[in-house]
PDB file of N, CA and C in Angstrom:
ATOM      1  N   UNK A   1     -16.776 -42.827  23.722  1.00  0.00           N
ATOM      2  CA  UNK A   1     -17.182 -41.776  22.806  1.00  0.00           C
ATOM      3  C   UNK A   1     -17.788 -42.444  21.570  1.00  0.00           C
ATOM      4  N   UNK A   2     -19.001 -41.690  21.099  1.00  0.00           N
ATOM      5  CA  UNK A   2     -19.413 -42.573  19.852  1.00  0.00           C
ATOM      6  C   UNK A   2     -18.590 -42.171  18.456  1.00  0.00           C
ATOM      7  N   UNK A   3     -19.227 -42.875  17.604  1.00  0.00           N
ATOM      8  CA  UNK A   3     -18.392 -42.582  16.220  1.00  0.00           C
ATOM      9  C   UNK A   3     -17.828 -41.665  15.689  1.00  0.00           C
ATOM     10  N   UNK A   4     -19.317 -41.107  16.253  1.00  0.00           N
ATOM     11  CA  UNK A   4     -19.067 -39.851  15.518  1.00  0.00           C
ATOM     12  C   UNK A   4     -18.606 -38.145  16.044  1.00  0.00           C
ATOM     13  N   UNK A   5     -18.606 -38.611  17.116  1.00  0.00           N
ATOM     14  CA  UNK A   5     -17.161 -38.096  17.757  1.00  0.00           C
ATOM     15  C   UNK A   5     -15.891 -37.946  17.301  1.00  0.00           C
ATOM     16  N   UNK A   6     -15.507 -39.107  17.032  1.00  0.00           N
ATOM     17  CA  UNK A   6     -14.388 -39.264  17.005  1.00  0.00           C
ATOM     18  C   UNK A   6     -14.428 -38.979  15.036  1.00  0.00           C
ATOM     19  N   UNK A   7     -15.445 -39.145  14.432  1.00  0.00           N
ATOM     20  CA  UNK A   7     -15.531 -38.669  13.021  1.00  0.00           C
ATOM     21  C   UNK A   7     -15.400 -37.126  13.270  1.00  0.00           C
ATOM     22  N   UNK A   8     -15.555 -36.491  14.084  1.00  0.00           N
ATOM     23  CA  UNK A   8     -15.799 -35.004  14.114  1.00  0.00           C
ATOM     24  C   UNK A   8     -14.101 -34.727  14.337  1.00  0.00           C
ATOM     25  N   UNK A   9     -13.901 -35.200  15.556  1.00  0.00           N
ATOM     26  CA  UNK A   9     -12.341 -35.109  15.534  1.00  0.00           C
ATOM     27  C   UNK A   9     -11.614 -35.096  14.814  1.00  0.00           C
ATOM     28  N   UNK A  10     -11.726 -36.014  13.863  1.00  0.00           N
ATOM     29  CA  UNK A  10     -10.857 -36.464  12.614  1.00  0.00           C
ATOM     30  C   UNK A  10     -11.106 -35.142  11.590  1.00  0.00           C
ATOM     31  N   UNK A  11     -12.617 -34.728  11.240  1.00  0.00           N
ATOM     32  CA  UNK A  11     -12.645 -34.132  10.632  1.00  0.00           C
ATOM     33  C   UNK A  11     -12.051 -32.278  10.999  1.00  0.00           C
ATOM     34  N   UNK A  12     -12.303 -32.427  12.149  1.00  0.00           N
ATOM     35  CA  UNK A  12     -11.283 -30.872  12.990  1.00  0.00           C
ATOM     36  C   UNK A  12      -9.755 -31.057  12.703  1.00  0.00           C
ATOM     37  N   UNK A  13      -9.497 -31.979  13.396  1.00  0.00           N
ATOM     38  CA  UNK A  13      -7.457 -31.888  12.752  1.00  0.00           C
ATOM     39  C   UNK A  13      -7.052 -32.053  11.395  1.00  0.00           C
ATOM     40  N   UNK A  14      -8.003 -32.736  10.586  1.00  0.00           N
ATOM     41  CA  UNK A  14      -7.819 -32.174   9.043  1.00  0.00           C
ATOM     42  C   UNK A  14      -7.752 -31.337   8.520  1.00  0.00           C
ATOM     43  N   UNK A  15      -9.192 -30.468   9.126  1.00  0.00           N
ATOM     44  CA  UNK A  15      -8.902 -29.217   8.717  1.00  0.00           C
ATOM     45  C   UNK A  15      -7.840 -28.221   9.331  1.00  0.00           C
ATOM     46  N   UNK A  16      -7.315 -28.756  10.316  1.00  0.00           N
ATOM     47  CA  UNK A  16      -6.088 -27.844  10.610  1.00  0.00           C
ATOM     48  C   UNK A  16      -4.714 -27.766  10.064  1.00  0.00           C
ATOM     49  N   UNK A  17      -4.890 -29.211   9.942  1.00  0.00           N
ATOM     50  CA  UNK A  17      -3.082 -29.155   9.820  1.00  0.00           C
ATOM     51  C   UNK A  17      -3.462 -29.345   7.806  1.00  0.00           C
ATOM     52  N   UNK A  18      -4.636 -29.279   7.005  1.00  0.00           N
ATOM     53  CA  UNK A  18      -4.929 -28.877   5.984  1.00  0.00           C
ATOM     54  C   UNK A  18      -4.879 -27.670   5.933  1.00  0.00           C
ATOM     55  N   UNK A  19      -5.134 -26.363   6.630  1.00  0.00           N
ATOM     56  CA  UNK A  19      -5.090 -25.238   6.310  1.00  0.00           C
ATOM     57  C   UNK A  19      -3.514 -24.522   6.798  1.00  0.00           C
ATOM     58  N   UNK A  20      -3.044 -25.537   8.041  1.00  0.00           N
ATOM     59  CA  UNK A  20      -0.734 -24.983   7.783  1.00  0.00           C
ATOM     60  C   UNK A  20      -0.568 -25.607   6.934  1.00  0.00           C
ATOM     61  N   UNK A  21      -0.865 -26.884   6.102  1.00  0.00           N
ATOM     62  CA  UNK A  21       0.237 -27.002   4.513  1.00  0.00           C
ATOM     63  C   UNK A  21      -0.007 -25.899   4.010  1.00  0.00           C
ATOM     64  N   UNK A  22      -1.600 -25.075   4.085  1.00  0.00           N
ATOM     65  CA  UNK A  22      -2.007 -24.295   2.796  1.00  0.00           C
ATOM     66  C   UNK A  22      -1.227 -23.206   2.883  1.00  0.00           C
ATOM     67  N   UNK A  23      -1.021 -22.760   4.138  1.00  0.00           N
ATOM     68  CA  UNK A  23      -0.191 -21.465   4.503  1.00  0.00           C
ATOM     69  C   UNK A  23       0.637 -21.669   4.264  1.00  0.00           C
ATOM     70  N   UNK A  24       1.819 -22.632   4.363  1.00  0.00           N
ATOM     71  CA  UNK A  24       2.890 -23.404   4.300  1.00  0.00           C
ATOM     72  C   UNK A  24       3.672 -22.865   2.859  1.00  0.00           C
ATOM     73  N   UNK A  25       2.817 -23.730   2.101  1.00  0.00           N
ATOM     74  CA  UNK A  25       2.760 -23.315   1.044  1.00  0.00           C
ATOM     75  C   UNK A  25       2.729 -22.024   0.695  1.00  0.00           C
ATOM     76  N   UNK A  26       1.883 -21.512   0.642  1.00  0.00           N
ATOM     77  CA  UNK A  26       2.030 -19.903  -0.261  1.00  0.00           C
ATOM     78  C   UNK A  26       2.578 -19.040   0.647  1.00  0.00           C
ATOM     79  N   UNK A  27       3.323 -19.206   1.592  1.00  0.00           N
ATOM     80  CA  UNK A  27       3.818 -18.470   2.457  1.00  0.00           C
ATOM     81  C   UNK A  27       4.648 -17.207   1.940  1.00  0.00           C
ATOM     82  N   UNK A  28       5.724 -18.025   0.961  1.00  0.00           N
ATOM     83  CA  UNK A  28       7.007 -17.497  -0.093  1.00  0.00           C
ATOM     84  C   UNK A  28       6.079 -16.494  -1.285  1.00  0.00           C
ATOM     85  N   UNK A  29       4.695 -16.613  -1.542  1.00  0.00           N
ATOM     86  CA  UNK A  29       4.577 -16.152  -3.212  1.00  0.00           C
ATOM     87  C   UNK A  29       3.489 -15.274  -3.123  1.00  0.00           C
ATOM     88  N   UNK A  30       3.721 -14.030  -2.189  1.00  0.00           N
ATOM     89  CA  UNK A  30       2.696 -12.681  -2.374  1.00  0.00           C
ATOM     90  C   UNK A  30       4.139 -11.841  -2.288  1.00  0.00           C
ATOM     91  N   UNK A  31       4.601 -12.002  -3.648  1.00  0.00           N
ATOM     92  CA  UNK A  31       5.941 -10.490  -3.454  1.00  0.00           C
ATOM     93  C   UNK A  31       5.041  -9.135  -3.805  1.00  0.00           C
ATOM     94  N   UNK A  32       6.059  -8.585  -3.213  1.00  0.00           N
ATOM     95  CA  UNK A  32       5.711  -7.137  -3.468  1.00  0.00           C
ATOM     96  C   UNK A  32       6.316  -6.507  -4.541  1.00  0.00           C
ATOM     97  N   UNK A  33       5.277  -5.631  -5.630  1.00  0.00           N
ATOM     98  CA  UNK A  33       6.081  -4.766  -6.759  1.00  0.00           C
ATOM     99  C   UNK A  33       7.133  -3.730  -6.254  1.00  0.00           C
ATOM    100  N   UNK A  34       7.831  -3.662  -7.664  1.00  0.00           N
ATOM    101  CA  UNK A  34       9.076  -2.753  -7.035  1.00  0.00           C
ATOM    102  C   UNK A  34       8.215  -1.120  -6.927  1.00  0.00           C
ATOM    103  N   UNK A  35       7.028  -1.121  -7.207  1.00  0.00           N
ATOM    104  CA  UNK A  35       6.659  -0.040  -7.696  1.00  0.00           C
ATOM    105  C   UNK A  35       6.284   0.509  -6.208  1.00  0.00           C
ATOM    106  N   UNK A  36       5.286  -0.581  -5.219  1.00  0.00           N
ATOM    107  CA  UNK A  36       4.929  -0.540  -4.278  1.00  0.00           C
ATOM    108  C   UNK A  36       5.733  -0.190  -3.001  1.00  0.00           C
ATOM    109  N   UNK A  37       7.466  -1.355  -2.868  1.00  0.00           N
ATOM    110  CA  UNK A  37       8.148  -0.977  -2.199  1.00  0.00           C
ATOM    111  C   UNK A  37       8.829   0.419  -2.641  1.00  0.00           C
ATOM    112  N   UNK A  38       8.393   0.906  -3.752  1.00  0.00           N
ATOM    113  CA  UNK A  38       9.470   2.701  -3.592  1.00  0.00           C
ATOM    114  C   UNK A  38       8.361   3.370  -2.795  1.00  0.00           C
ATOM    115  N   UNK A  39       7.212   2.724  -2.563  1.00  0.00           N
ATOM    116  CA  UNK A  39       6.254   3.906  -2.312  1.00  0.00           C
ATOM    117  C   UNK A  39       6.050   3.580  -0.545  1.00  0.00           C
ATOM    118  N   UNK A  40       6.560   2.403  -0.208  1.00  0.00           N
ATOM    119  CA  UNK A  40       6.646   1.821   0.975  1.00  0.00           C
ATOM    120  C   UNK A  40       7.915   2.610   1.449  1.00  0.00           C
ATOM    121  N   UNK A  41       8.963   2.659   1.021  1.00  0.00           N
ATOM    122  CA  UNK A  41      10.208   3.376   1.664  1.00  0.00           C
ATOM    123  C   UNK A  41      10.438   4.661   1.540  1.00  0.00           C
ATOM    124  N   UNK A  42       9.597   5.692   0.507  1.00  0.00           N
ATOM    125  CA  UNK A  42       9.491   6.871   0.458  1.00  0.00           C
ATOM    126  C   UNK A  42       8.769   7.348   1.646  1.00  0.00           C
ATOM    127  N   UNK A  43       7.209   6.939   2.570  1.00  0.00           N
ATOM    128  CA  UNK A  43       6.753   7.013   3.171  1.00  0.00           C
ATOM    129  C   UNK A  43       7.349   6.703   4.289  1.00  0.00           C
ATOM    130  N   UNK A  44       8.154   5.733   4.620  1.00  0.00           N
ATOM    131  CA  UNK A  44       9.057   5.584   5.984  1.00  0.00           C
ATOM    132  C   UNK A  44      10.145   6.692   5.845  1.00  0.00           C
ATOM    133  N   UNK A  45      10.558   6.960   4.806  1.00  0.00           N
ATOM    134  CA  UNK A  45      11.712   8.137   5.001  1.00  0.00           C
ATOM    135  C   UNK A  45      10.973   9.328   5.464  1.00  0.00           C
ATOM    136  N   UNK A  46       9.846   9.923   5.083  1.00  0.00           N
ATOM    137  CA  UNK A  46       8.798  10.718   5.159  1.00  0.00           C
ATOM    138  C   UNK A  46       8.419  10.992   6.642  1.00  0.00           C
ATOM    139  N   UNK A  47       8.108   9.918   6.696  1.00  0.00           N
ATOM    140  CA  UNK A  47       7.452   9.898   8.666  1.00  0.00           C
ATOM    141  C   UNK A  47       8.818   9.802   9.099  1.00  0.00           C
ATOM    142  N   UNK A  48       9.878   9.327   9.408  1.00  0.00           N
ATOM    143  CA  UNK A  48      11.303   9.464   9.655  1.00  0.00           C
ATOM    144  C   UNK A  48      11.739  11.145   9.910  1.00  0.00           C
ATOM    145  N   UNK A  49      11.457  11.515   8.727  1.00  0.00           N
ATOM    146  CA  UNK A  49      11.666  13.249   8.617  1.00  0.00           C
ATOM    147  C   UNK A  49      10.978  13.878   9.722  1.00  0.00           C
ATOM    148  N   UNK A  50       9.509  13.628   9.886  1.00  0.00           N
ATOM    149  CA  UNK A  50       8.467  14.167  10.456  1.00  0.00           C
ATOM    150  C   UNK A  50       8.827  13.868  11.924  1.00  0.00           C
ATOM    151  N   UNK A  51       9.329  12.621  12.118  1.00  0.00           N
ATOM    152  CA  UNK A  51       9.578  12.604  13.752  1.00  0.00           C
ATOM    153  C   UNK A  51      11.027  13.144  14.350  1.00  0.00           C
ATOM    154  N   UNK A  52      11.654  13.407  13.311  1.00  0.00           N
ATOM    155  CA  UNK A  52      12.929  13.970  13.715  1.00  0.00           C
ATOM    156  C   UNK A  52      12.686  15.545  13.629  1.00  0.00           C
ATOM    157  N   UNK A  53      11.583  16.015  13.008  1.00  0.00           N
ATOM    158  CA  UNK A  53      11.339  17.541  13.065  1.00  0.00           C
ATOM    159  C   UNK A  53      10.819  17.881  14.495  1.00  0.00           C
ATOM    160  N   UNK A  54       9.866  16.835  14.878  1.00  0.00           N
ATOM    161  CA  UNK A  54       9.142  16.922  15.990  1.00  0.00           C
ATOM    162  C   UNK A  54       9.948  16.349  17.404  1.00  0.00           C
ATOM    163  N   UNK A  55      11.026  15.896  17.175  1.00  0.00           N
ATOM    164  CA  UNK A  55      11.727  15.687  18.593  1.00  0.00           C
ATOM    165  C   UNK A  55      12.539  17.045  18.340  1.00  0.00           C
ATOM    166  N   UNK A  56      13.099  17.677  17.476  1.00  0.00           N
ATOM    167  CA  UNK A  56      14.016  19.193  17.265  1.00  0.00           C
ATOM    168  C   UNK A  56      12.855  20.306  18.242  1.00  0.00           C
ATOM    169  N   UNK A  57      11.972  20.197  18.145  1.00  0.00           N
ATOM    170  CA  UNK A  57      11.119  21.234  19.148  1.00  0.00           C
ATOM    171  C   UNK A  57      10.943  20.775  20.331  1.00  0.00           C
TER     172      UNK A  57
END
């Protein structure tokens, strides 16, 4: 294989296992506002309601 082959290679698994540290990393730090999760669990209680109305018929 020529050089630059194997330069291409090098440069493909860099960028891979460069982009799982990156994930790696910020994996932990997109929280969610408290404002968002009331509006996230109001809506599951909501559809919750709605499918328990709709199995009663």
């Amino acid at each position: 294989m020529p050089w630059y082959g194997w330069l291409f290679m090098v440069l493909a698994l860099g960028s891979i296992i460069g982009s799982l540290l990156l994930l790696r990393d910020n994996a932990g730090s997109n929280r969610v506002s408290p404002e968002t999760l009331a509006k996230v669990k109001a809506r599951e209680a909501q559809l919750k309601a709605e499918e328990a109305e709709e199995e009663k018929r």
